[in-house]
Protein backbone atom coordinates (compact mmCIF):
# COMPACT_ATOMS: atom_id res chain seq x y z
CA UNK A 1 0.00 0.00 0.00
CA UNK A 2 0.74 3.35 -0.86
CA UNK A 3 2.11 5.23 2.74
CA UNK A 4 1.78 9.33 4.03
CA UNK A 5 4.89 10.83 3.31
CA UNK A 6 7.50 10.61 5.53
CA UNK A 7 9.59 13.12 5.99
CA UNK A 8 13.10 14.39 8.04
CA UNK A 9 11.25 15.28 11.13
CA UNK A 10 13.12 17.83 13.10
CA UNK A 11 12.77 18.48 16.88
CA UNK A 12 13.97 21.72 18.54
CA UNK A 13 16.85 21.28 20.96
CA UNK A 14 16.00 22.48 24.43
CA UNK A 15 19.73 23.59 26.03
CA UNK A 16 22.85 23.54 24.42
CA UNK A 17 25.47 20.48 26.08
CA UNK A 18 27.61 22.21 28.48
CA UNK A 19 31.16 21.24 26.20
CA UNK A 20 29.73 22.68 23.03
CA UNK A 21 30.45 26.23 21.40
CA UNK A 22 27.75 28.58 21.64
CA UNK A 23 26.67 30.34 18.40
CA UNK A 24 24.63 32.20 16.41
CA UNK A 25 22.11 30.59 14.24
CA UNK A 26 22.06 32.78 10.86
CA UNK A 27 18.34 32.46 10.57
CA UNK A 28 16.23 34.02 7.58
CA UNK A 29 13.04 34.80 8.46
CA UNK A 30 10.84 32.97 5.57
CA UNK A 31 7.80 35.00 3.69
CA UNK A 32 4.39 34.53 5.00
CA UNK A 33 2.48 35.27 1.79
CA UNK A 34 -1.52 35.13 2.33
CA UNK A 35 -3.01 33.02 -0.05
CA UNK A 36 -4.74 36.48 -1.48
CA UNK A 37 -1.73 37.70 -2.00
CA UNK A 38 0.06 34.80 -3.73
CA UNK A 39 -3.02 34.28 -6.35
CA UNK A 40 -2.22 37.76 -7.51
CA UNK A 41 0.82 36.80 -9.06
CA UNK A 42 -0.40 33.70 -10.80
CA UNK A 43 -0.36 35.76 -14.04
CA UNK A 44 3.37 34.29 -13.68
CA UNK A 45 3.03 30.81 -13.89
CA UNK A 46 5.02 28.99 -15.85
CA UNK A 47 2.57 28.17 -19.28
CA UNK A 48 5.37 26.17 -20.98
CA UNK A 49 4.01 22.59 -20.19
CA UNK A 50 -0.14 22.15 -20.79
CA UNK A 51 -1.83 21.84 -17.41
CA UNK A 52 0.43 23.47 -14.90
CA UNK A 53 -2.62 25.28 -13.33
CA UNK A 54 -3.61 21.48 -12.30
CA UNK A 55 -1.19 20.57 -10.07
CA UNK A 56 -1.23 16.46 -8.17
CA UNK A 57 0.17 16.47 -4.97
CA UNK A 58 0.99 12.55 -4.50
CA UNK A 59 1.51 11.63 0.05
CA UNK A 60 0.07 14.50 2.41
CA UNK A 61 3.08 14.35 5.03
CA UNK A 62 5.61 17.28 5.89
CA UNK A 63 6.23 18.37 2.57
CA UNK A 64 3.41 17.33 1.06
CA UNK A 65 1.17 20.05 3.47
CA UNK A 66 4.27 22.25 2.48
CA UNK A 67 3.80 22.52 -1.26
CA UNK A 68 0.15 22.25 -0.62
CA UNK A 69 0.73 25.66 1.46
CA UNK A 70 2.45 26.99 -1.16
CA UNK A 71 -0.03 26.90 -4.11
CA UNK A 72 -2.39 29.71 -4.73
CA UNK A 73 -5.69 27.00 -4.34
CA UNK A 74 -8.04 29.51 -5.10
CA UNK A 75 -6.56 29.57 -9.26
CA UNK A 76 -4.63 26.46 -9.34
CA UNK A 77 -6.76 22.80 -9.12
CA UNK A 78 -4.87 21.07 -6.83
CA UNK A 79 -5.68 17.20 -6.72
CA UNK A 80 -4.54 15.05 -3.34
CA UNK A 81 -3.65 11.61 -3.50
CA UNK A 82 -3.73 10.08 -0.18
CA UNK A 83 -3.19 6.17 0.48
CA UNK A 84 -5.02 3.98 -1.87
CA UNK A 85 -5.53 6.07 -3.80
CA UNK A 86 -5.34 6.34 -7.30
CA UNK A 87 -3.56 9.23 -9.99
CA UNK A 88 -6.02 10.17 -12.11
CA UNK A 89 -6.00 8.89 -15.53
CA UNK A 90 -7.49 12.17 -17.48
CA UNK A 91 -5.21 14.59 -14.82
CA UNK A 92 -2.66 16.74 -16.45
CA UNK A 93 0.13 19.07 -14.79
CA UNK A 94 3.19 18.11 -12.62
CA UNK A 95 2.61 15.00 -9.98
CA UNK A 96 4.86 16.11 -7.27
CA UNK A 97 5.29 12.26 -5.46
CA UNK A 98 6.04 13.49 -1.72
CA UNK A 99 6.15 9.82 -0.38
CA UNK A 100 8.61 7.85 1.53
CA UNK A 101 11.64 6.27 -0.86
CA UNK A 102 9.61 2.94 0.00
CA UNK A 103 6.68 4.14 -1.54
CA UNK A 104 7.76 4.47 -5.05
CA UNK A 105 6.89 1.34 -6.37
CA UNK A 106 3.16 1.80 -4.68
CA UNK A 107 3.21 4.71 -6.37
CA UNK A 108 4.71 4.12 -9.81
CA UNK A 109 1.20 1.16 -9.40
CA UNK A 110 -0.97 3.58 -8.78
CA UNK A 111 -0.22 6.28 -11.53
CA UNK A 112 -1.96 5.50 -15.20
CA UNK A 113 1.11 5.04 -17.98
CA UNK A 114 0.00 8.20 -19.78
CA UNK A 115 0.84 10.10 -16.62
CA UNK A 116 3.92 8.50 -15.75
CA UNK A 117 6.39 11.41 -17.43
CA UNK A 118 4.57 14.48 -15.05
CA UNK A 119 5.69 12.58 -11.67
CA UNK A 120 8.20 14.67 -9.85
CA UNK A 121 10.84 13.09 -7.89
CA UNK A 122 11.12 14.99 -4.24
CA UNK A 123 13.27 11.63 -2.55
CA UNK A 124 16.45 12.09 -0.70
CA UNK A 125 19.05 9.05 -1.07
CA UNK A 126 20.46 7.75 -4.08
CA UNK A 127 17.35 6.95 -6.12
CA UNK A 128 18.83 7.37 -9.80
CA UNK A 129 19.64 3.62 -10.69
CA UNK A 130 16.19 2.62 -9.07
CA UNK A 131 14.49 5.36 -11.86
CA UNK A 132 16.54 4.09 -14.22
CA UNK A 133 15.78 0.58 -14.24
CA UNK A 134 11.82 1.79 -14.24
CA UNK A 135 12.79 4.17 -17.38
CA UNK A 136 12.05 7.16 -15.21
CA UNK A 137 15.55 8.53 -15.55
CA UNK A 138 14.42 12.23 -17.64
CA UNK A 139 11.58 12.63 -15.01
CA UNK A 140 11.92 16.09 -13.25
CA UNK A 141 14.21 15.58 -10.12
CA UNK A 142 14.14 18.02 -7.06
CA UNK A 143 16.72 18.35 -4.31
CA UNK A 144 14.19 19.99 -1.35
CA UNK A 145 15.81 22.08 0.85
CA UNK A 146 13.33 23.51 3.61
CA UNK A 147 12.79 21.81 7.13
CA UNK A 148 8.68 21.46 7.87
CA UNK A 149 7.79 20.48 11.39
CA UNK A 150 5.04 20.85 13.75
CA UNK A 151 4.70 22.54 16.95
CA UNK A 152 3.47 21.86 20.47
CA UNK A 153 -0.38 23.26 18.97
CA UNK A 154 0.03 21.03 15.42
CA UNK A 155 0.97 24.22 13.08
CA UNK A 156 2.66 23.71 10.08
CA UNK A 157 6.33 25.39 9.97
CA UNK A 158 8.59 25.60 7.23
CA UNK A 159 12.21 26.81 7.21
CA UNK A 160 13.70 27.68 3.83
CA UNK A 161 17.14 25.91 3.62
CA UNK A 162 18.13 28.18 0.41
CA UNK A 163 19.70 25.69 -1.50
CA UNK A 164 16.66 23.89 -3.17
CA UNK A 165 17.27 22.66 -6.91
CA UNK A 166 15.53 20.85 -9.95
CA UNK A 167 15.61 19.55 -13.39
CA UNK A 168 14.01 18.38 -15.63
CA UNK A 169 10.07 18.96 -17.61
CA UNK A 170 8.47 20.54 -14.52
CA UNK A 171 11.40 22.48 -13.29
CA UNK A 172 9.94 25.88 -14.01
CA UNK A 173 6.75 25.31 -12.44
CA UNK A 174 8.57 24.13 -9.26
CA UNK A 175 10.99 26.89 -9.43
CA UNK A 176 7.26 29.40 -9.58
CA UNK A 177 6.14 27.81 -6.56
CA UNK A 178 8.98 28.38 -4.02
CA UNK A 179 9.78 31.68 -5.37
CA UNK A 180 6.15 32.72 -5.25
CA UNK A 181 6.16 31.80 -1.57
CA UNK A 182 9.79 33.52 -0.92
CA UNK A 183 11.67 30.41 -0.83
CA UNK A 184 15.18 29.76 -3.18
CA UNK A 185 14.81 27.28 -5.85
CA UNK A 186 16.74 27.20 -8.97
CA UNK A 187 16.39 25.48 -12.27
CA UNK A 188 19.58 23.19 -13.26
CA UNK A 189 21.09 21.51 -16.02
CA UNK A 190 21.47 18.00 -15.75
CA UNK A 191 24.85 18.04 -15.17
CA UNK A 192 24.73 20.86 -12.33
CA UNK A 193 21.82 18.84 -10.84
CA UNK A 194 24.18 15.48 -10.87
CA UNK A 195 26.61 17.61 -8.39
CA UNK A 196 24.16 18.64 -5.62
CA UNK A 197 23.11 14.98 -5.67
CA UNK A 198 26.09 14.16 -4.79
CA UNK A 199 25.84 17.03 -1.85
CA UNK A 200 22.60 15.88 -0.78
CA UNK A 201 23.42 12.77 -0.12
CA UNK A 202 26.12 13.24 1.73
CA UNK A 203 24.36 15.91 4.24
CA UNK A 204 21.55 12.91 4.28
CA UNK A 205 23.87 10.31 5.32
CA UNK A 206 26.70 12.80 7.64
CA UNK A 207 24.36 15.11 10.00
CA UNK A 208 21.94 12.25 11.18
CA UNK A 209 24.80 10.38 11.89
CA UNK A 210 26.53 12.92 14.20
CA UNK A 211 23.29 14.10 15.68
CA UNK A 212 22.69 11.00 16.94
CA UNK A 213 25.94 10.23 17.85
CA UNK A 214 26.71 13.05 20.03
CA UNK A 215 23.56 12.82 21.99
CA UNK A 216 20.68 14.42 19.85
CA UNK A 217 22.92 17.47 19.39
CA UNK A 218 21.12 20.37 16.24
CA UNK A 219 23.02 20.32 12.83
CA UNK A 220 24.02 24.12 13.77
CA UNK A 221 25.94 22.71 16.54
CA UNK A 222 27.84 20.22 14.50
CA UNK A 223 28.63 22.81 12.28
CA UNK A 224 29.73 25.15 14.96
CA UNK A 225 32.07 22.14 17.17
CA UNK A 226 32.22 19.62 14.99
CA UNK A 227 33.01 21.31 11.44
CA UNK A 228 36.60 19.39 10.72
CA UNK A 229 35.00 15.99 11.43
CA UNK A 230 32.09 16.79 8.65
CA UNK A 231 34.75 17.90 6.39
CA UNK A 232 36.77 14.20 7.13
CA UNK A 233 33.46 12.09 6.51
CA UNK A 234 32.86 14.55 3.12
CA UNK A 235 36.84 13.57 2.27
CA UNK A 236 36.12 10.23 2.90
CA UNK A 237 32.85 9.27 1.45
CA UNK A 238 32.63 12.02 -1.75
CA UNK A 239 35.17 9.92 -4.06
CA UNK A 240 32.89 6.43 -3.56
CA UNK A 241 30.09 9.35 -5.27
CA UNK A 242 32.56 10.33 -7.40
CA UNK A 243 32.89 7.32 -9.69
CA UNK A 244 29.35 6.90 -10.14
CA UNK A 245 28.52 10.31 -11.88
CA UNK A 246 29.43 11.73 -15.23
CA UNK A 247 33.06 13.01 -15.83
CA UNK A 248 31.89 16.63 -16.05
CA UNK A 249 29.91 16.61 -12.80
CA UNK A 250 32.48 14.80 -10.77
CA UNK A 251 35.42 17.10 -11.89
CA UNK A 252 33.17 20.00 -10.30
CA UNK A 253 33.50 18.55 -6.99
CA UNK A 254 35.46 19.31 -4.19
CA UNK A 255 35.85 19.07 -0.80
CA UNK A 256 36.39 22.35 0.43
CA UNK A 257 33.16 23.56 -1.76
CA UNK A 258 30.92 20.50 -0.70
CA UNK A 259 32.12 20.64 3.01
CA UNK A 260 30.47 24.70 2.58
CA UNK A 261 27.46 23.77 1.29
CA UNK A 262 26.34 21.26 3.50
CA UNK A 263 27.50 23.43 6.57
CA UNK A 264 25.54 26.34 4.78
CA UNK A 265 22.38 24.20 4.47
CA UNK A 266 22.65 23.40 8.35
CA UNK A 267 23.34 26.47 9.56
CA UNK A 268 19.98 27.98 7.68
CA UNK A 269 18.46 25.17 9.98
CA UNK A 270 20.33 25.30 12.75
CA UNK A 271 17.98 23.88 15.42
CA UNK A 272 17.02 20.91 13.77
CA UNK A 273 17.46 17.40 14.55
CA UNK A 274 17.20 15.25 12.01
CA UNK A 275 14.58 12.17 12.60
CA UNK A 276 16.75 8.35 13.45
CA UNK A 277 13.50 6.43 12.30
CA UNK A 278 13.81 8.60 9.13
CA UNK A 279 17.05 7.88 8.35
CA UNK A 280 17.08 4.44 9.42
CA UNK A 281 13.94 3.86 7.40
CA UNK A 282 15.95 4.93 4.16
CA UNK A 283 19.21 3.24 5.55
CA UNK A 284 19.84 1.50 1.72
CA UNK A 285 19.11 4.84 0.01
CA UNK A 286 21.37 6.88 1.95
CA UNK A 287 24.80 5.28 4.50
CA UNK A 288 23.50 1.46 2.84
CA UNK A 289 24.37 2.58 -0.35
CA UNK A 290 27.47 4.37 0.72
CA UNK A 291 28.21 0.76 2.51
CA UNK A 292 27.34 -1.10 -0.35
CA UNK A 293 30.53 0.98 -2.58
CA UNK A 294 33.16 0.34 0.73
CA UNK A 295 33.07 0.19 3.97
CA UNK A 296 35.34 3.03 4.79
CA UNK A 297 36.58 3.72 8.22
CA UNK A 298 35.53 7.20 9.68
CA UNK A 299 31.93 5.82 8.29
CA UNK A 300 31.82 3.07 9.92
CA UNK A 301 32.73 4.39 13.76
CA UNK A 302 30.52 6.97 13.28
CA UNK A 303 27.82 4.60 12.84
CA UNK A 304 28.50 2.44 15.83
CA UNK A 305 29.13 5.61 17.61
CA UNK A 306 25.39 6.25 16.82
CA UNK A 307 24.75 2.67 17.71
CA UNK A 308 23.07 2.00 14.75
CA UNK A 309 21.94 -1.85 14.75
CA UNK A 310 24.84 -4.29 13.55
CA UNK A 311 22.04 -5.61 11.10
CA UNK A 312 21.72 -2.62 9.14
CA UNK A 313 25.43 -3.29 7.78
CA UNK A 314 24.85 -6.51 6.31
CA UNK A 315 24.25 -5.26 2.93
């Protein structure tokens, strides 16, 4: 069956541990656009694909109340497809699939062939060879970069990492809808897009990691005590990313650059703590597939310092 998305849920950190260096969190305060307000502008949506005023929003977690948020529903048709569901057959317009990595094939079942081509990828991990072998590989791909979490009353927040990217058909209409609402997004070329994979994954695989291992500690305070010890995981792990992307996007990274962005990206969220079930739940996307290329050292200790189950490396 088809499952709610899940999501990176974060928590908010109550008191900083004693040994760690205080800082500032460099926090931008995201736009609050009323819905009134956003509609005005829909004069400037993207018209280059037919039927991106109908937009499918496929798993109603985190990010999939996000992006509903985000649309102006009082011009655009937006269309929810919850578990069980089914993607309408007659639908057109992007089919943004907000669902847990799992999820995919349920999905990929319950989405007609003529609408396969307008589902957008939102998944963290390394996904690419599983779209490949399902000839999904020119689908639009995003890279989301924005925390959403819930508070002590159940409202929605959402924290604009700044560093969200996509490719592909659809790109322009997601590229609309973040800017629309004040959040980054920007529009790459394959071969751009390729690179902040590689970035993605490792911020996916390093923070919850550290988090966890040094006692539920935010990403801003790994950043701010525990910065050299990202950059000797990123050393580590980038070159078994390295070999699996083409020449032109693996010449463009770098340590030094990829170290910055993923410290960047935590800063802009600097009180979040990334969710264990989450990561553990998409284990072979993210460290498993890591594990699967070698089983390098400063990896591995880092896991058992996070005392993740010995099962989870038997790949």
């Amino acid at each position: 069956m088809m499952g709610c998305l899940h999501i990176e849920l974060y928590a908010r950190a109550g008191s900083f541990p004693p040994k760690l260096e205080l800082f500032k969190c460099r926090q931008k305060t995201p736009s609050h656009r009323l819905q009134k307000t956003m509609a005005k502008q829909l004069d400037s949506t993207p018209q280059s694909e037919e039927g991106t005023r109908n937009v499918t929003i496929v798993g109603l977690g985190l990010i999939g109340q996000s992006l509903k948020r985000m649309l102006p529903q009082d011009d655009i048709n937006v269309t929810i497809v919850k578990r069980g569901m089914q993607v309408p057959k007659s639908g057109t317009g992007p089919i943004y699939v907000a669902t847990h990595n799992s999820d995919l094939p349920s999905v990929l079942e319950a989405t007609p062939p003529n609408r396969l081509p307008d589902l957008v990828f939102l998944q963290n991990g390394m996904i690419a060879p599983w779209l490949e072998t399902k000839g999904l590989q020119d689908n639009t791909r995003a890279l989301v970069y924005f925390g959403a979490s819930k508070n002590e009353m159940g409202e929605l927040r959402i924290k604009d990492g700044g560093q969200t990217v996509v490719t592909g058909r659809y790109a322009a209409h997601m590229t609309w809808l973040l800017t629309q609402y004040g959040f980054k997004c920007q529009d790459l070329q394959s071969t751009m897009f390729q690179q902040k994979i590689a970035e993605k994954l490792l911020w996916s695989t390093i923070f919850w990691v550290m988090c966890e291992a040094l006692e539920g500690i935010t990403v801003g305070q790994v950043v701010a005590s525990y910065r050299p010890q990202v950059r000797e995981l990123v050393a580590e792990l980038l070159p078994l990313i390295e070999v699996t992307l083409p020449a032109e996007a693996a010449e463009a990274l770098e340590v030094e650059g990829a170290t910055h962005n993923l410290c960047e990206y935590s800063n802009a969220i600097c009180h979040a703590v990334p969710s264990v079930q989450m990561a553990l739940a998409e284990f072979e996307w993210r460290n498993g597939w890591l594990l699967s290329q070698a089983k390098t050292e400063l990896h591995m200790e880092w896991l058992r310092k996070a005392k993740v189950p010995q099962e989870y490396f038997v790949l």
